[in-house]
N, C-alpha and C. Protein backbone atom coordinates (compact mmCIF):
# COMPACT_ATOMS: atom_id res chain seq x y z
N UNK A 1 102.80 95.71 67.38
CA UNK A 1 103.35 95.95 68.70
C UNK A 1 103.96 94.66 69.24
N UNK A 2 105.28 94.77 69.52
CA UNK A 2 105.79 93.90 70.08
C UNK A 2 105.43 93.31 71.76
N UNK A 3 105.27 91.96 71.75
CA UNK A 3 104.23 92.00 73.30
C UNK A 3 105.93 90.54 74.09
N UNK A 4 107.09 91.35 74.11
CA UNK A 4 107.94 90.38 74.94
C UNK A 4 107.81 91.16 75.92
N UNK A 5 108.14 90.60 76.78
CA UNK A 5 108.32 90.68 78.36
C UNK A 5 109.74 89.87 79.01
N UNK A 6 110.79 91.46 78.89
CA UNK A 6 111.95 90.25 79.70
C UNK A 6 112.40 90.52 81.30
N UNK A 7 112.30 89.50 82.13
CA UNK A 7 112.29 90.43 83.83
C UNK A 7 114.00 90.69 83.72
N UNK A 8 114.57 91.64 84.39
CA UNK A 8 115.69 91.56 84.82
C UNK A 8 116.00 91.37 86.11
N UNK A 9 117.20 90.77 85.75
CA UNK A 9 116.98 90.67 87.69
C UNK A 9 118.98 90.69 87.43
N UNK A 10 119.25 90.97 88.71
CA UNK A 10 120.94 91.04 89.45
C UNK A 10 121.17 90.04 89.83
N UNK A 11 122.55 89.08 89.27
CA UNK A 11 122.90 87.95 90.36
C UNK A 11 124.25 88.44 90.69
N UNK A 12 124.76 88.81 91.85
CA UNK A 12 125.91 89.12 92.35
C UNK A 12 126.74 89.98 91.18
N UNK A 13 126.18 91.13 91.25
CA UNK A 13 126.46 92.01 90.23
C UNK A 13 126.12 92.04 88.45
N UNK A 14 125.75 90.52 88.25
CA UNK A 14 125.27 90.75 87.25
C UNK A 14 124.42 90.57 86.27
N UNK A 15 123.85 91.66 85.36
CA UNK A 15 122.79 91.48 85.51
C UNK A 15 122.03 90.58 83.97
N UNK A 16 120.63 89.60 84.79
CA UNK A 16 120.53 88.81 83.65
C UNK A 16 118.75 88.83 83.35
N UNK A 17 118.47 87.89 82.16
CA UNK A 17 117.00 88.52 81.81
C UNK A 17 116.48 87.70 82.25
N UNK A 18 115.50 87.31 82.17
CA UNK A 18 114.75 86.75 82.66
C UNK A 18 113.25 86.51 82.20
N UNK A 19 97.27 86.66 81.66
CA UNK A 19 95.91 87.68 82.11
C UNK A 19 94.98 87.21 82.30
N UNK A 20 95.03 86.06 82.69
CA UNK A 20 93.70 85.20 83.03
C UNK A 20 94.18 84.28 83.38
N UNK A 21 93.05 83.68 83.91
CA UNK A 21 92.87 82.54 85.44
C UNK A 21 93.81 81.29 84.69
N UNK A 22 93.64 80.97 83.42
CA UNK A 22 94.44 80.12 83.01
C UNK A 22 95.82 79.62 82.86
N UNK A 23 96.33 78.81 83.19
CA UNK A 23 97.94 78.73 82.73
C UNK A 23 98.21 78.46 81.20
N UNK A 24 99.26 79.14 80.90
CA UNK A 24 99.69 79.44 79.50
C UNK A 24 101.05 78.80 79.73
N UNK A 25 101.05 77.75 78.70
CA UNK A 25 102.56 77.07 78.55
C UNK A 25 103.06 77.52 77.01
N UNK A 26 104.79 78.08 77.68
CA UNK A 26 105.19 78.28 76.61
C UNK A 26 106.91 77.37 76.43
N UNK A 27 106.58 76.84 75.10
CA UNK A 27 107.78 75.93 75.30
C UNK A 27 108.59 76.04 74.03
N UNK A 28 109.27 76.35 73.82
CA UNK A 28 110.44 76.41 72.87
C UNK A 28 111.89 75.10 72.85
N UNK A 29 111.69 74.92 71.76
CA UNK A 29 112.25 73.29 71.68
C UNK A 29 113.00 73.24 70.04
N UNK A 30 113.95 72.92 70.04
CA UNK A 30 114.54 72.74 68.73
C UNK A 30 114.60 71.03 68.59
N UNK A 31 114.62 70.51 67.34
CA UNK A 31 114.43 69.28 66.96
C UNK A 31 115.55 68.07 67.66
N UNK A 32 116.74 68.97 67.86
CA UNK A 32 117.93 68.11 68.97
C UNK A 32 117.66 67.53 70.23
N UNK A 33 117.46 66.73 70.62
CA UNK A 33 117.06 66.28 72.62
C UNK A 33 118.46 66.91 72.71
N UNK A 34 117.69 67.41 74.07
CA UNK A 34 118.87 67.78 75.15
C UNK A 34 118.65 67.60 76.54
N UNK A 35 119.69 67.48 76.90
CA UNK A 35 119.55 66.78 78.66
C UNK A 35 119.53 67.70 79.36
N UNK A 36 119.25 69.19 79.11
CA UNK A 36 119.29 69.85 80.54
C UNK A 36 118.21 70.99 80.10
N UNK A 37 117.19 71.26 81.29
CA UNK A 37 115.91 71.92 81.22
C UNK A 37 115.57 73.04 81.95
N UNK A 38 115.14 74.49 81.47
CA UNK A 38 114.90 75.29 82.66
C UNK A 38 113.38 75.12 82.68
N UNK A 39 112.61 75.27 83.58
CA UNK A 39 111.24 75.63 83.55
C UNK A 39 110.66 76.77 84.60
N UNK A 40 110.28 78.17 83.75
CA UNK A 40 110.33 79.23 84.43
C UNK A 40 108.26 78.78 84.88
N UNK A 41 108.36 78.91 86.23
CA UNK A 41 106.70 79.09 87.05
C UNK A 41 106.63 80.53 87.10
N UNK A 42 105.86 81.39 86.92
CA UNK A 42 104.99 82.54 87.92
C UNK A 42 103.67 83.10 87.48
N UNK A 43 104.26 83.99 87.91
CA UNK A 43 102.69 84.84 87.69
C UNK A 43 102.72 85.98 86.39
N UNK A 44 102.06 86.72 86.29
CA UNK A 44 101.97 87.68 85.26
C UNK A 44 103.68 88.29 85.22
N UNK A 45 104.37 87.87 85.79
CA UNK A 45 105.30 89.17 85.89
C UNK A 45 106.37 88.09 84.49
N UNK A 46 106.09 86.70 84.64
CA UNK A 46 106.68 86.22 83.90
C UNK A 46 106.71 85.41 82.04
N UNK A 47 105.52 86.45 82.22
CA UNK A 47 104.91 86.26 80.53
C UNK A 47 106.07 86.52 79.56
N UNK A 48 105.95 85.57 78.69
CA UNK A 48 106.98 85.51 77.31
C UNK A 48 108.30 85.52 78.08
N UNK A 49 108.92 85.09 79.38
CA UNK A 49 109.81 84.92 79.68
C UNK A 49 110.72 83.76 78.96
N UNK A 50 110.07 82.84 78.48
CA UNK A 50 110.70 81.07 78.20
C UNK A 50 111.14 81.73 77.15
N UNK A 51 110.60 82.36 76.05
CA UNK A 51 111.01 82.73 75.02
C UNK A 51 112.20 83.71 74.50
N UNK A 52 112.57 84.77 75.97
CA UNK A 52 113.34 85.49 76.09
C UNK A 52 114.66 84.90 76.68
N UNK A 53 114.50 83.83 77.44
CA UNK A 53 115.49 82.99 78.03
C UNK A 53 116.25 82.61 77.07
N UNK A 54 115.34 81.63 76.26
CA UNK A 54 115.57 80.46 75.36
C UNK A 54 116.31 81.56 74.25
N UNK A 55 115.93 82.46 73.80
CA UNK A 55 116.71 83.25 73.24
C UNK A 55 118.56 83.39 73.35
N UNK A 56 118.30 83.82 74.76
CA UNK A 56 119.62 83.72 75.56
C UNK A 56 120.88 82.91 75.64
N UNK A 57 120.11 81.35 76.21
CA UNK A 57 121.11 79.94 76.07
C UNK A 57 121.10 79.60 74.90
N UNK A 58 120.43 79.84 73.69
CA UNK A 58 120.04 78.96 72.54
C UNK A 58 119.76 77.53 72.24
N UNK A 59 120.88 76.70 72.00
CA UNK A 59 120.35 75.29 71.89
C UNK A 59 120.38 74.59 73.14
N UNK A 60 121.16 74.93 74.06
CA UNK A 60 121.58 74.44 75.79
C UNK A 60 120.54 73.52 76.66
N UNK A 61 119.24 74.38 76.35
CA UNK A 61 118.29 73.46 77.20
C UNK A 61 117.25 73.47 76.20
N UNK A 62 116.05 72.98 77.22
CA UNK A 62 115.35 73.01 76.54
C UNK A 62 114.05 73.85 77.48
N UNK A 63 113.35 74.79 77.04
CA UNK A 63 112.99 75.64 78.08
C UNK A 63 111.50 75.75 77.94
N UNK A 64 110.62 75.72 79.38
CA UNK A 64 109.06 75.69 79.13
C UNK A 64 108.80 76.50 80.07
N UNK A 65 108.23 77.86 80.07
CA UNK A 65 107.31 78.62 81.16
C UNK A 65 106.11 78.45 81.49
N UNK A 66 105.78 78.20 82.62
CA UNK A 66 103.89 78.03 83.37
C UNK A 66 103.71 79.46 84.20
N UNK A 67 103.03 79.99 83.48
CA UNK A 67 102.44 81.11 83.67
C UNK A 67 101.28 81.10 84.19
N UNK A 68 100.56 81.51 85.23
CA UNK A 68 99.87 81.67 85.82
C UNK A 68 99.25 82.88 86.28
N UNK A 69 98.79 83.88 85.63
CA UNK A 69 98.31 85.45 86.13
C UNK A 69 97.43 85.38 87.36
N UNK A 70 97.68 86.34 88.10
CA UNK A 70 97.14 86.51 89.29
C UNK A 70 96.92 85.38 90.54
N UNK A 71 97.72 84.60 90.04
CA UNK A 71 97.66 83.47 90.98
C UNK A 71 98.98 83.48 92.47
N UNK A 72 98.47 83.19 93.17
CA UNK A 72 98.92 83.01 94.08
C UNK A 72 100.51 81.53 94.78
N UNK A 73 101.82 82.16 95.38
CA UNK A 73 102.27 80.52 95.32
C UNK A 73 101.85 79.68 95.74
N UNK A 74 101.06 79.52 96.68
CA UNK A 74 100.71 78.06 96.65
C UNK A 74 99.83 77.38 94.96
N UNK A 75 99.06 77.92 94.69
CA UNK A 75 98.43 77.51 93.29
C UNK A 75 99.69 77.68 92.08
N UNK A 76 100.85 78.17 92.22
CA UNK A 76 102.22 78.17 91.69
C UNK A 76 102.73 76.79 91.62
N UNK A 77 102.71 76.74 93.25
CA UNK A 77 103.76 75.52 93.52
C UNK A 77 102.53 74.49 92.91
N UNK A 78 101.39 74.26 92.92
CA UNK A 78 100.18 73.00 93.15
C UNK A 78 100.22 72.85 91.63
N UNK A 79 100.49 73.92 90.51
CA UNK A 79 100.17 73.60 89.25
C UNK A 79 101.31 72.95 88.58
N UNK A 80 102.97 73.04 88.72
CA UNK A 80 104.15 72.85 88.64
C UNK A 80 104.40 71.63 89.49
N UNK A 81 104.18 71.15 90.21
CA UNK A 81 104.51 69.56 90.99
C UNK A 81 104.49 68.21 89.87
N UNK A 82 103.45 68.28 88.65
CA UNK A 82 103.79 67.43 88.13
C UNK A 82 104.97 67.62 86.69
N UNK A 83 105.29 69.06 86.62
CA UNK A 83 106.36 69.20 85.96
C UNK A 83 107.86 69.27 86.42
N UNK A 84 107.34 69.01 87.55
CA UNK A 84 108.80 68.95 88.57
C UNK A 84 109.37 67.79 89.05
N UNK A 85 108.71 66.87 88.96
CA UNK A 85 109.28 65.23 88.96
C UNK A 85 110.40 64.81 88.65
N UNK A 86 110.39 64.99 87.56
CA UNK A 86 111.07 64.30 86.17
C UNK A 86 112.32 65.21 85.88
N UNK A 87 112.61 66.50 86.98
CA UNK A 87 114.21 67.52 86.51
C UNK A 87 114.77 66.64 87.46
N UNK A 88 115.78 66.81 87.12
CA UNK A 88 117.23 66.38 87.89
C UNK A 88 118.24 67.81 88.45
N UNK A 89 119.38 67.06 88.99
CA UNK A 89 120.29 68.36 89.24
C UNK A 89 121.05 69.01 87.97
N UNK A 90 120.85 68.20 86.42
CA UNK A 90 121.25 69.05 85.43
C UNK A 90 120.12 70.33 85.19
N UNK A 91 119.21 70.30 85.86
CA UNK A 91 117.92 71.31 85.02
C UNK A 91 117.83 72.46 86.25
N UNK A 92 116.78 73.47 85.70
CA UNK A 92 116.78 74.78 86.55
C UNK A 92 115.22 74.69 86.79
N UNK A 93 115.02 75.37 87.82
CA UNK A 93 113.45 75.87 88.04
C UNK A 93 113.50 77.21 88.53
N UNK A 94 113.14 78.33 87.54
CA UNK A 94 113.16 79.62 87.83
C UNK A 94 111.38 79.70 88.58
N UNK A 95 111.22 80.15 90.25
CA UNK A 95 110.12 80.31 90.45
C UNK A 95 110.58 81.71 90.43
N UNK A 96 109.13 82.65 90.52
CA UNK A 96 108.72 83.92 90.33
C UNK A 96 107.18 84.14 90.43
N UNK A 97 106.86 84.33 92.56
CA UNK A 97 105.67 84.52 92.91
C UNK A 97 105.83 85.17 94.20
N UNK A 98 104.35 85.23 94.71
CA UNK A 98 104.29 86.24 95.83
C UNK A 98 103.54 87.75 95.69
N UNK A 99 103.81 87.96 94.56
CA UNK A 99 103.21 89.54 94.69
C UNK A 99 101.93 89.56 94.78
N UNK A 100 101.24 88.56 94.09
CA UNK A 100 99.58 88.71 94.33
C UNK A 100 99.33 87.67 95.81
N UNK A 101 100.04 87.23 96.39
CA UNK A 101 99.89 87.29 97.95
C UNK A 101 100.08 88.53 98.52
N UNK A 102 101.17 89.16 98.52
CA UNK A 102 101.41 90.32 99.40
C UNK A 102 100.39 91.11 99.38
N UNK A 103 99.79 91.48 97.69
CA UNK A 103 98.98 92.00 98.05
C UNK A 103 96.97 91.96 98.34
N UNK A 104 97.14 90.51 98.92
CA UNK A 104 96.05 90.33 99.19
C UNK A 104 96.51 89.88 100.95
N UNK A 105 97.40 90.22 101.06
CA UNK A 105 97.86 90.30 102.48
C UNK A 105 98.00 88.47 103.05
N UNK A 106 98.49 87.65 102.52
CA UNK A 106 99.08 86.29 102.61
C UNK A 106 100.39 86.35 102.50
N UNK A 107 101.17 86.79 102.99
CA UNK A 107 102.74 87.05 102.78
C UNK A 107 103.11 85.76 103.87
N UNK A 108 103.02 85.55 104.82
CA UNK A 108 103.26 84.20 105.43
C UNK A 108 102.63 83.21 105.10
N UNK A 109 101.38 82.65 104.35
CA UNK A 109 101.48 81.80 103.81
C UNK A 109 102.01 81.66 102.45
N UNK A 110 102.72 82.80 101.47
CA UNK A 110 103.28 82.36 100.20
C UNK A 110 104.50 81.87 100.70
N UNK A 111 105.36 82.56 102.13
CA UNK A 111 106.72 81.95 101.77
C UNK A 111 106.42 80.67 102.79
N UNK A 112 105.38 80.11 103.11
CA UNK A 112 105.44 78.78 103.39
C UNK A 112 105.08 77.79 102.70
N UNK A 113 104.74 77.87 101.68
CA UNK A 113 104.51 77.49 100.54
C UNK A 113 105.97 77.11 99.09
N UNK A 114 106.08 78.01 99.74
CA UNK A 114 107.64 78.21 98.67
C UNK A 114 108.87 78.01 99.49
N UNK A 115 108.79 78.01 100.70
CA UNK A 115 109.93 77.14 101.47
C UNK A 115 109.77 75.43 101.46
N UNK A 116 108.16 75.30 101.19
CA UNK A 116 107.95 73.97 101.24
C UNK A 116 108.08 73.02 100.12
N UNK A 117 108.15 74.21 98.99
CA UNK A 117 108.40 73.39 97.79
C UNK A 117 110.02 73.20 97.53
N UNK A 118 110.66 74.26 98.21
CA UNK A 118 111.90 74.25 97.90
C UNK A 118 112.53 72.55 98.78
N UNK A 119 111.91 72.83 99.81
CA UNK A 119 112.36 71.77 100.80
C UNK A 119 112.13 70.09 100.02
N UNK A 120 110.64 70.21 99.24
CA UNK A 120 110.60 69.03 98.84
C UNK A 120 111.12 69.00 97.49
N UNK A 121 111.93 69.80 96.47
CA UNK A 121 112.27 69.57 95.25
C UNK A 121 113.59 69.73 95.38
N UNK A 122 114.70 68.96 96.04
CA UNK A 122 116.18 69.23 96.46
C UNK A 122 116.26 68.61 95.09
N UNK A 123 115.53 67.48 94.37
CA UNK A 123 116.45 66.72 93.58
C UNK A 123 116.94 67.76 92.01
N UNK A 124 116.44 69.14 92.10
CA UNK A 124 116.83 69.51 90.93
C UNK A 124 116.91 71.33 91.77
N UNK A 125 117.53 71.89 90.66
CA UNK A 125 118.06 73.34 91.05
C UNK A 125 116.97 74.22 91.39
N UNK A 126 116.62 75.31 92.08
CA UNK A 126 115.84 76.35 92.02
C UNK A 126 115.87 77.84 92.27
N UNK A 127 115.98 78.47 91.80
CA UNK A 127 116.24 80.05 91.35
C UNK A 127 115.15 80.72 92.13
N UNK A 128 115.00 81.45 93.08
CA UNK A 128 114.16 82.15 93.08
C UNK A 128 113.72 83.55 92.85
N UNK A 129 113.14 84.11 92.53
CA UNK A 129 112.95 85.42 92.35
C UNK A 129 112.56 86.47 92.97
N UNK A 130 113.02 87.36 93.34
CA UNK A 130 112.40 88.43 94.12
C UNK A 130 110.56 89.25 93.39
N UNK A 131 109.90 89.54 94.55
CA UNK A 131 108.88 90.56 94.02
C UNK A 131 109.03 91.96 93.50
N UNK A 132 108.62 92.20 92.75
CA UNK A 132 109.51 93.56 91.99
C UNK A 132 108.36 94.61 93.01
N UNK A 133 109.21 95.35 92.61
CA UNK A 133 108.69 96.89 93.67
C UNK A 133 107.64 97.39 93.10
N UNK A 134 106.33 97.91 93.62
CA UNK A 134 105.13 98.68 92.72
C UNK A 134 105.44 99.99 92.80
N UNK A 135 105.54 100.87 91.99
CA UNK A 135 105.87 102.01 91.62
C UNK A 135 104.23 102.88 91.80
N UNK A 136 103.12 101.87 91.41
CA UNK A 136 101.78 102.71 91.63
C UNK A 136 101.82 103.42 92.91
N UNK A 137 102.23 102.97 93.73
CA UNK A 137 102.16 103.18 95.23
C UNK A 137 103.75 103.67 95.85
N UNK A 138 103.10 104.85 96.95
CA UNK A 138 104.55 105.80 97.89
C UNK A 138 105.71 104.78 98.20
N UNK A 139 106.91 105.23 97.84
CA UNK A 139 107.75 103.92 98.09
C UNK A 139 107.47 103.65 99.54
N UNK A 140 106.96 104.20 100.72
CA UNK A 140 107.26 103.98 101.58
C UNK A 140 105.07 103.44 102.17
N UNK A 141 104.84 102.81 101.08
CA UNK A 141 103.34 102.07 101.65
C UNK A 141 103.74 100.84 102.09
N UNK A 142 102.30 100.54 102.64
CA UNK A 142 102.51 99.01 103.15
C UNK A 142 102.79 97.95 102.01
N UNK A 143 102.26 97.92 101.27
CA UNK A 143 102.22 97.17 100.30
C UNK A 143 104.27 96.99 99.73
N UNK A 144 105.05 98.31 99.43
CA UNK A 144 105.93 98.19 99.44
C UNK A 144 107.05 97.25 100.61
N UNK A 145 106.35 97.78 101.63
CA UNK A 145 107.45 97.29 103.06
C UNK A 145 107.50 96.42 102.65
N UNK A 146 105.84 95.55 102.48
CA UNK A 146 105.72 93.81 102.81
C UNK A 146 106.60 93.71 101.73
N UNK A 147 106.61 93.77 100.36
CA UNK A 147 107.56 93.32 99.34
C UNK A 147 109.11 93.41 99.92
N UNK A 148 109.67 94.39 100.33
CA UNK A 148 110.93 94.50 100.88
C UNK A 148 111.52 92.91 102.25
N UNK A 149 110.07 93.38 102.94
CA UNK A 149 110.48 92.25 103.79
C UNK A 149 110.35 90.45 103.60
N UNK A 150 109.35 90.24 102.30
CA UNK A 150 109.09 89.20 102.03
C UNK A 150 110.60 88.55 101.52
N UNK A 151 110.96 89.95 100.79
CA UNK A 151 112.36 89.24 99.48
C UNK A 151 113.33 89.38 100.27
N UNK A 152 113.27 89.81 101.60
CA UNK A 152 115.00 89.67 102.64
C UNK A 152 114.30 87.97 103.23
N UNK A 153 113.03 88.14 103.62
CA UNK A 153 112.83 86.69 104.73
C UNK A 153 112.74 85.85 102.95
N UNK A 154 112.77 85.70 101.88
CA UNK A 154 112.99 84.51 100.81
C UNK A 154 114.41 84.66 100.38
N UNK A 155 114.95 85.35 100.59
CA UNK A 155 116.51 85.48 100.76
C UNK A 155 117.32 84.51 101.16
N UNK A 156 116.48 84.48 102.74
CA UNK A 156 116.91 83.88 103.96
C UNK A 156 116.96 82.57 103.64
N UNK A 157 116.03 81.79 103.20
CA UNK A 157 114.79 81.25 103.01
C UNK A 157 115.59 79.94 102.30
N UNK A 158 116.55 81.01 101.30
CA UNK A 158 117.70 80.03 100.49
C UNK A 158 119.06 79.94 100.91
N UNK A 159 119.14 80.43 101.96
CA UNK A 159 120.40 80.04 102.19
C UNK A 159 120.87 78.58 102.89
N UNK A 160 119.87 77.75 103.24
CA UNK A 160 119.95 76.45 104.39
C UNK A 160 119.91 75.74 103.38
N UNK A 161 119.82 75.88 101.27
CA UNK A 161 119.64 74.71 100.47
C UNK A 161 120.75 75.19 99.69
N UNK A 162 121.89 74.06 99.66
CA UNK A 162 122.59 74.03 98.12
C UNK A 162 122.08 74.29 96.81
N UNK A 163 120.72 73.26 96.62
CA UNK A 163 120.25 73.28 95.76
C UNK A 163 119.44 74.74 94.86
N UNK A 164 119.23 75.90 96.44
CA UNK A 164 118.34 76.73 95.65
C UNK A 164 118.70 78.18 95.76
N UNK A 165 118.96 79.64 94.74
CA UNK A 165 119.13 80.80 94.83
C UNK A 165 118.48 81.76 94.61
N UNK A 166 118.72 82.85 94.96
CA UNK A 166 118.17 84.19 95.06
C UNK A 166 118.48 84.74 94.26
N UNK A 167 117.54 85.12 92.92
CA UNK A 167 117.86 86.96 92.14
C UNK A 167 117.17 87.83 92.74
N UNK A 168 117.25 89.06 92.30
CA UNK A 168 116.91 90.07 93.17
C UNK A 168 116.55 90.55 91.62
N UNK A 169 115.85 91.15 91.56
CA UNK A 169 115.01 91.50 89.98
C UNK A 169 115.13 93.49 90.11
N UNK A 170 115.75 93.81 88.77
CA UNK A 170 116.03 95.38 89.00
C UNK A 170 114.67 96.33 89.12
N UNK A 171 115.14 96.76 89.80
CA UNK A 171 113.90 98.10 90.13
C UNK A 171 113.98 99.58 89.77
N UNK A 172 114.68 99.66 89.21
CA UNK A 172 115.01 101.02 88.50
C UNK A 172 113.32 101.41 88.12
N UNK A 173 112.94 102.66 87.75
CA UNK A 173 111.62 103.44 87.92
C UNK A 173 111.86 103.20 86.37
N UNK A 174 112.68 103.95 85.83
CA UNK A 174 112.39 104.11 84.47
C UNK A 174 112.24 103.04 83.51
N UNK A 175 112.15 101.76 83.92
CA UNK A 175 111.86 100.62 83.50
C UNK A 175 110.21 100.13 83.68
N UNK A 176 109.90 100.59 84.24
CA UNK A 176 108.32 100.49 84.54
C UNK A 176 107.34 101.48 83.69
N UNK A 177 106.45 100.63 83.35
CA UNK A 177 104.77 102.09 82.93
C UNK A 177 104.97 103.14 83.77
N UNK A 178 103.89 103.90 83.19
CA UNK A 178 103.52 105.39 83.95
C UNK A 178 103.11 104.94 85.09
N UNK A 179 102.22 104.26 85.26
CA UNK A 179 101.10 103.87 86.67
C UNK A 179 102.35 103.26 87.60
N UNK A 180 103.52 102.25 87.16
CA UNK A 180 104.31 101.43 87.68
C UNK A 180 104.10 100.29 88.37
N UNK A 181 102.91 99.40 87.50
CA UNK A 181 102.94 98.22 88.05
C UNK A 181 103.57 97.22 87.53
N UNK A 182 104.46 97.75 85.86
CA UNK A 182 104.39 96.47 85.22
C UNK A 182 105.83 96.94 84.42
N UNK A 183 106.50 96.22 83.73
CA UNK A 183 107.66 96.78 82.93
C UNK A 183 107.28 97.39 81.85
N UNK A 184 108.00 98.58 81.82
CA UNK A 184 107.40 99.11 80.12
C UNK A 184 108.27 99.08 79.21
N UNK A 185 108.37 99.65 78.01
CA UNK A 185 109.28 98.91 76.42
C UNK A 185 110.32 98.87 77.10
N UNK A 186 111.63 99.64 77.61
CA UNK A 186 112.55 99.64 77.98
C UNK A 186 113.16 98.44 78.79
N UNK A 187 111.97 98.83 79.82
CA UNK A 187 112.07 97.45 80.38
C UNK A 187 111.90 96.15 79.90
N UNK A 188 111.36 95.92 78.88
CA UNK A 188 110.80 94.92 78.36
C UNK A 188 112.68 94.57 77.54
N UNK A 189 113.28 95.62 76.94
CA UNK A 189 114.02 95.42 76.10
C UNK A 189 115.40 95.53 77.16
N UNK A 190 115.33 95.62 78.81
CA UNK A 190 116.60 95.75 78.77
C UNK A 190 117.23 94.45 79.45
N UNK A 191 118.10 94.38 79.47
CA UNK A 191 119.33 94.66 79.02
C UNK A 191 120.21 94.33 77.46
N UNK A 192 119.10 94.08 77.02
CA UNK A 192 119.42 93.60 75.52
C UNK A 192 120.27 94.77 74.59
N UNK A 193 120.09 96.19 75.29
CA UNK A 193 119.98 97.68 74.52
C UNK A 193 121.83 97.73 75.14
């Protein structure tokens, strides 16, 4: 069984890819140095992402994901500060967090947390990611709203920095498990298909 995980997400039409307490680094590196770096942070949603990226650009950068399941952004931003030093404005920082705030009901302290990191890491690029929609739950629960309203106010959030942008990650149903908390094969495989 194949265990990739690729997020999709929309940037202005188009569209691109993207379990325990521990962080899992995954780094993919070919024997060439290269001067320009993405490093994808999140949470469960972004497992085997570096690998699906790195797929993508091929030799271009050089790409490392910090994965963090069930963790929260501030413990996002607190574990990533010392990998964030050392990018410049050639490199990327894909964050991708919040959902396990929202739903432990911290939605104002994740995006203060993640406005604050954005504010203090101008010296290199940052991507941010939207919370993907839970399908377990009525589109119209709380748990949904807060996601809706978190990813318009982190929207916002980027517009006062040159340095940092917004994807909006696809939500199509049929991309998700049965239950719909998580991407299933399709999802896992699209847009590759």
């Amino acid at each position: 069984m194949k265990n990739n995980l690729t997020i999709p997400v929309i940037v202005k039409g188009q569209v691109l890819t993207s379990k325990s307490n521990t962080v899992k680094r995954q780094t993919t590196k070919s024997s060439n140095r290269k001067d320009h770096k993405v490093l994808i942070i999140g949470d469960s949603h972004t497992r085997l992402c570096a690998t699906n990226i790195k797929s993508e650009i091929r030799d271009k950068y050089d790409v490392q994901g910090l994965v963090k399941p069930d963790a929260g952004a501030g413990i996002l931003v607190n574990t990533a500060n010392s990998d964030i030093t050392n990018l410049t404005k050639n490199d990327v920082v894909i964050f991708c967090g919040g959902a396990n705030d929202i739903a432990k009901n911290n939605f104002k302290m994740a995006l203060r947390h993640i406005r604050n990191f954005i504010k203090s890491n101008n010296h290199t690029n940052i991507i941010l990611v939207s919370v993907p929609h839970t399908y377990d739950l009525m589109q119209s629960s709380c748990v949904n709203n807060e996601i809706r309203s978190f990813n318009r106010k982190l929207m916002k959030s980027v517009t006062a920095y040159q340095h940092a942008s917004f994807l909006e990650m696809v939500s199509d149903r049929k991309l998700f498990t049965n239950h719909g908390l998580r991407l299933n094969g399709l999802g896992k495989e699209y847009p590759n298909k």
